[in-house]
Protein backbone atom coordinates (compact mmCIF):
# COMPACT_ATOMS: atom_id res chain seq x y z
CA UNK A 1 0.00 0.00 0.00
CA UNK A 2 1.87 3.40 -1.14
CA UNK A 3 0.52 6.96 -0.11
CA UNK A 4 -0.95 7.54 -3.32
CA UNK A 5 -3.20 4.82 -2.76
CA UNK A 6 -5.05 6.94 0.38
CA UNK A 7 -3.59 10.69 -0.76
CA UNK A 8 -6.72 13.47 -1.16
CA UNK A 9 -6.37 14.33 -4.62
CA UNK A 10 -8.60 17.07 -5.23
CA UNK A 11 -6.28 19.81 -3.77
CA UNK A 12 -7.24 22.82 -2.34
CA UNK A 13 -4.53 25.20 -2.35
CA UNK A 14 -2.92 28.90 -1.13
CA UNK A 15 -0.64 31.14 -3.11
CA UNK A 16 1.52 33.43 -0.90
CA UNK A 17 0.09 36.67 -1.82
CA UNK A 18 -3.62 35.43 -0.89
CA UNK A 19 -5.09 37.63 1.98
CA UNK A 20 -5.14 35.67 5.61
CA UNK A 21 -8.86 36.39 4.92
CA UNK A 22 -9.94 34.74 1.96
CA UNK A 23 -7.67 31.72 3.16
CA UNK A 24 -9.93 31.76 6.21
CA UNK A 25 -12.75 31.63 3.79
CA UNK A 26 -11.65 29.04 1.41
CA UNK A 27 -11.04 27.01 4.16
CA UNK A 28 -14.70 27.08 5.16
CA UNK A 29 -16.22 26.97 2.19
CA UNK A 30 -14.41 23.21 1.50
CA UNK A 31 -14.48 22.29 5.54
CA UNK A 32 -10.74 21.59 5.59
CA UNK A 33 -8.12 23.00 8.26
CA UNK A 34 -5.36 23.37 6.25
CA UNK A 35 -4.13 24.70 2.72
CA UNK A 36 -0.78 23.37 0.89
CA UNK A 37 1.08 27.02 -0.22
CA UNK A 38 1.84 26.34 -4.00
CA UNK A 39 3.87 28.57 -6.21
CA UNK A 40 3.86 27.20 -9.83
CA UNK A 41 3.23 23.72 -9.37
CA UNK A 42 5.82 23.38 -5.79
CA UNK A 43 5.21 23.35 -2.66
CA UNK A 44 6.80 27.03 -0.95
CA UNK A 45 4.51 26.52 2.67
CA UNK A 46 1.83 25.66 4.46
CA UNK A 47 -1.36 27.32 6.37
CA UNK A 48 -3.59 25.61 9.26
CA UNK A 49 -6.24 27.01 11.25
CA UNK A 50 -3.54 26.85 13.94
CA UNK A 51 -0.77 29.21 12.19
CA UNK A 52 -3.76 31.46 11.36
CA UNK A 53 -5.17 31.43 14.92
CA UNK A 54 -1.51 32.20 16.36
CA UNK A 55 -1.13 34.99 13.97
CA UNK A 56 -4.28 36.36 14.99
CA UNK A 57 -4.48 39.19 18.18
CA UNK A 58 -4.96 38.13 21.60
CA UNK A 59 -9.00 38.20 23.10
CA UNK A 60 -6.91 40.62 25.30
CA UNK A 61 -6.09 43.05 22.92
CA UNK A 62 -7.27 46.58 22.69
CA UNK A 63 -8.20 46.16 19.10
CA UNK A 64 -11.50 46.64 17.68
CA UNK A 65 -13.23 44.52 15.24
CA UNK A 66 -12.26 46.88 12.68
CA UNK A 67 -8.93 46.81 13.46
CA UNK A 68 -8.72 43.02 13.39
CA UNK A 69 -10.39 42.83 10.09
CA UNK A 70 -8.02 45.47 8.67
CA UNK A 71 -4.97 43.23 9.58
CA UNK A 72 -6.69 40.39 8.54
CA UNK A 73 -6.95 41.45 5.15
CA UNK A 74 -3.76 43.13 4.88
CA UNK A 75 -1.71 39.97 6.02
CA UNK A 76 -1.21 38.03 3.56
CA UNK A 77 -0.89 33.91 3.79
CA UNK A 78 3.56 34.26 2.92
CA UNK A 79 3.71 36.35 5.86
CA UNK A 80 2.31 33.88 8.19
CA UNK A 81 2.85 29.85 6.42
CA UNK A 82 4.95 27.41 7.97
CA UNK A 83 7.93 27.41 5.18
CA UNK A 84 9.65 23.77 6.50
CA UNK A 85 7.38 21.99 5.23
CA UNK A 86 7.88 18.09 5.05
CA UNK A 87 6.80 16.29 2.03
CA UNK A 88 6.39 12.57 0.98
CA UNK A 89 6.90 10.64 -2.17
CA UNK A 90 3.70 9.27 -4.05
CA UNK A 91 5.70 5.75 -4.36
CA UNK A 92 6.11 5.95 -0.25
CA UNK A 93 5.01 3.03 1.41
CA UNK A 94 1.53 4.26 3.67
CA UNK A 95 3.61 3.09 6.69
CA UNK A 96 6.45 5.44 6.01
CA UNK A 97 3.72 8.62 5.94
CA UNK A 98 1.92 7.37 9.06
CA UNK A 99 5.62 7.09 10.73
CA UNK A 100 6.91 10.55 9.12
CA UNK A 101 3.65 11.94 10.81
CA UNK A 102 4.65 10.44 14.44
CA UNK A 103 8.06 11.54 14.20
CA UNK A 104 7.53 14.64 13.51
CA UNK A 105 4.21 15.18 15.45
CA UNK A 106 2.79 16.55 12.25
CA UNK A 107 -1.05 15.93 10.80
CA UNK A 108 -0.32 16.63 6.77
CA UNK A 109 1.92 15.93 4.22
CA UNK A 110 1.99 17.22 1.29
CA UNK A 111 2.57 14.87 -1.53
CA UNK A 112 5.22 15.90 -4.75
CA UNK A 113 6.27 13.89 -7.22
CA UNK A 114 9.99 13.69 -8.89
CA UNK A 115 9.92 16.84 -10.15
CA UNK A 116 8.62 18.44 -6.56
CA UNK A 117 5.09 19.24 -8.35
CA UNK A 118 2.55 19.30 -5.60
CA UNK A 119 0.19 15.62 -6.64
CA UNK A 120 -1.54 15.01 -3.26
CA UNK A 121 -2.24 15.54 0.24
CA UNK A 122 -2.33 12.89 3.42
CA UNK A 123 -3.52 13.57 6.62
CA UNK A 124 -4.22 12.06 9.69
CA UNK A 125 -8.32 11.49 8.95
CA UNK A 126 -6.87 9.72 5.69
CA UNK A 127 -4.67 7.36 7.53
CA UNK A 128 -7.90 6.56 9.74
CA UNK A 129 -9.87 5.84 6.33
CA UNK A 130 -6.88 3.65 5.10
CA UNK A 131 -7.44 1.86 8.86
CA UNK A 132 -11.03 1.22 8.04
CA UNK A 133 -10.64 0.02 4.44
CA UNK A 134 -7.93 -2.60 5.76
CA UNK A 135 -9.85 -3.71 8.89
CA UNK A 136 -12.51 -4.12 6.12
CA UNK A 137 -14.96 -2.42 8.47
CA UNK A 138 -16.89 -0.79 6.26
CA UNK A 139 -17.44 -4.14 4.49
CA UNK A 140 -19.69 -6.04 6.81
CA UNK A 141 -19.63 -10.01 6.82
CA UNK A 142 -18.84 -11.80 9.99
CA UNK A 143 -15.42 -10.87 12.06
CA UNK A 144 -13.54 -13.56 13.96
CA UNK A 145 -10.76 -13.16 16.32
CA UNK A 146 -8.80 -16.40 16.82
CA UNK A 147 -6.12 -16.56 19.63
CA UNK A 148 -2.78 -18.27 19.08
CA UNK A 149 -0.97 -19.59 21.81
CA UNK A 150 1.70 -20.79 20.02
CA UNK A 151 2.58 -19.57 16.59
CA UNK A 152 4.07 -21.41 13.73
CA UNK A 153 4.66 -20.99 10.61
CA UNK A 154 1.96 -22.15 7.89
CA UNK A 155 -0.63 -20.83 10.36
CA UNK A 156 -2.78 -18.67 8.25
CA UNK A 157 -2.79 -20.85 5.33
CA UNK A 158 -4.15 -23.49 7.30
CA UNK A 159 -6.66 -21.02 8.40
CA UNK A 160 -7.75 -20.02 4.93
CA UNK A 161 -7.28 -23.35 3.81
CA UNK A 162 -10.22 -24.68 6.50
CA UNK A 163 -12.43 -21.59 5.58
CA UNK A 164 -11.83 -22.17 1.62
CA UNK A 165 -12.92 -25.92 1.93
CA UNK A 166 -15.89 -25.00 3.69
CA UNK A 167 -16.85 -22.08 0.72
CA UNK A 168 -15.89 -18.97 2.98
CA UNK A 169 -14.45 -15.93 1.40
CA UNK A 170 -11.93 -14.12 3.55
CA UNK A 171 -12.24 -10.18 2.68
CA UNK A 172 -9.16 -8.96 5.21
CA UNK A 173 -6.83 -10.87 7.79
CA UNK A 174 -5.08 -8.51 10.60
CA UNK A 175 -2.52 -10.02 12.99
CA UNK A 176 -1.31 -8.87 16.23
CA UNK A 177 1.36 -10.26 17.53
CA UNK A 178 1.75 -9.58 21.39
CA UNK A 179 4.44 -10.64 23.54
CA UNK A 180 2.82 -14.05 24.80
CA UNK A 181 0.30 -14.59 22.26
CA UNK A 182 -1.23 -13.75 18.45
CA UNK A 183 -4.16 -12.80 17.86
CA UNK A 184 -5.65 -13.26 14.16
CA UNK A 185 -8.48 -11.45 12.71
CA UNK A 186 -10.43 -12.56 10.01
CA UNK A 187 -12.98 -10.45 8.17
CA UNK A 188 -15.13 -13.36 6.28
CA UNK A 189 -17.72 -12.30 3.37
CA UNK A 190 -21.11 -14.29 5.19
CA UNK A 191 -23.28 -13.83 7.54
CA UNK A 192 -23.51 -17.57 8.45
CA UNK A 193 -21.69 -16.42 11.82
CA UNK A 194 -22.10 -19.17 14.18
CA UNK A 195 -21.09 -22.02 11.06
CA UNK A 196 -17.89 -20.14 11.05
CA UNK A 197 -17.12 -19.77 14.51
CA UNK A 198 -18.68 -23.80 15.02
CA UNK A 199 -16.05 -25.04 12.06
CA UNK A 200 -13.14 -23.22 13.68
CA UNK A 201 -14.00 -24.45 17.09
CA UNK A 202 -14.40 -27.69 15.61
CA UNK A 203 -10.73 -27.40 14.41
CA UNK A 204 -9.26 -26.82 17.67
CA UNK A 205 -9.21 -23.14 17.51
CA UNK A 206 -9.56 -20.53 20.37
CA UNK A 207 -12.29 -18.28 18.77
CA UNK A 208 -12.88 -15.48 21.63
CA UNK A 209 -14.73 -13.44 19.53
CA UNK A 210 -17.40 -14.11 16.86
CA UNK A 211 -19.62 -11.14 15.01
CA UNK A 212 -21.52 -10.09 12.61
CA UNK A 213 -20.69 -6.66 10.88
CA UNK A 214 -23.55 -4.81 8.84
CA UNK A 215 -22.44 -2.94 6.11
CA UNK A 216 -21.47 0.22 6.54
CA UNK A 217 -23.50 2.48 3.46
C-alpha cells in the first residue's frame, strides 16, 4: 500500500500573496483545516487554522473589530505559512507517511512527485480511512478473532485453507502479535456467523470473539 493509494487528490490550495482572509474563507467553504502554499506547481509553505489562529491578536487586545479585520486582510498567507514543510513521495510506502507523521508530530503531508510538483495531500483522517478500508470495516460479513498460543509458521494458510474448503471468502486478515500470544483477525464475506465460529471451534481453535458486521452504506 503506497501513499498515493489513500492521498486526497482534489487539492485545495494557497498562493503566498492570498489575503489571511480569503484563506480563512476558502477554508470554510471546502471544511478543511489546512491549505498546501503552491507557487507554480511546488510546494513554498503551508497554512492551518492553527498558524492562522496564532497569527491572529490576543481576546486581550485593545483592538477593535475593525482593526482586526483590517490586519486580517492586509496579512497576507507568505507572511504567516509554515515554510519547512515536510513532504512525501507518491511511491512511499503508507507506513512510512503514518511514521513521518509520528516523528515529527505533524497531521499533513503534502505529496510531490519527482519533479517536486505538488500531486496530493495525506492527513491524519486519511490514515484513519486507510485503517477502516484494511480492517474491512466498512465491508460487513462476519469478524472472527482467533487466539494463538503458540505460533508457527503455515498458520494462516491453514486457516484459509479450513475456511476455503468450507466455501468462505476471507475479505481482510489482521494479525497482532503480542508478547505471549497472536491474535488473528479474520474479516469473512457471510453472515452464516455461528457455522464459522462452530467449524473453527471444531478445528481446535480458540475463537474469543465471533460477530456479525452490517455494512457500513
Amino acid at each position: 500500500m503506497s501513499v498515493s493509494d489513500f492521498m486526497t487528490k482534489n487539492l485545495v490550495v494557497a498562493q503566498p500573496e492570498m489575503k489571511i482572509f480569503d484563506a480563512v474563507e476558502l477554508m470554510k467553504i471546502n471544511n478543511i483545516h489546512r491549505l498546501p502554499v503552491i507557487k507554480g506547481e511546488q510546494v513554498i509553505g503551508l497554512i492551518t487554522e492553527g498558524t492562522i489562529q496564532s497569527a491572529m491578536p490576543s481576546k486581550a487586545t485593545s483592538l477593535s473589530v475593525y482593526e482586526v479585520n483590517y490586519l486580517l486582510n492586509k496579512t497576507t498567507v507568505a507572511d504567516i505559512m509554515v515554510k519547512d514543510v515536510r513532504v512525501i513521495n507518491p511511491e512511499a510506502s503508507l507506513e512510512e507517511g503514518i511514521f513521518q507523521m509520528r516523528q515529527h508530530n505533524i497531521g499533513v503531508l503534502p505529496v510531490v512527485d519527482g519533479n517536486e510538483a505538488l500531486v496530493g495531500i495525506i492527513t491524519n483522517n486519511d490514515i484513519f480511512d486507510a485503517f477502516l478500508k484494511i480492517t474491512g470495516y466498512n465491508d460487513g460479513g462476519t469478524r472472527i478473532q482467533l487466539r494463538i498460543p503458540e505460533d508457527h509458521k503455515g498458520i494462516l494458510a491453514e486457516i484459509t485453507k479450513l475456511l476455503a474448503d468450507n466455501d468462505f471468502s476471507i475479505l481482510t486478515v489482521v494479525v497482532n502479535r503480542k508478547e505471549l500470544e497472536t491474535i488473528i483477525e479474520l474479516q469473512i464475506e457471510s453472515r452464516e456467523t455461528q457455522k464459522i465460529e462452530g467449524i473453527l471451534k471444531e478445528a481446535n481453535y480458540d475463537v474469543f470473539e465471533a460477530t456479525f458486521i452490517s455494512k457500513k452504506v
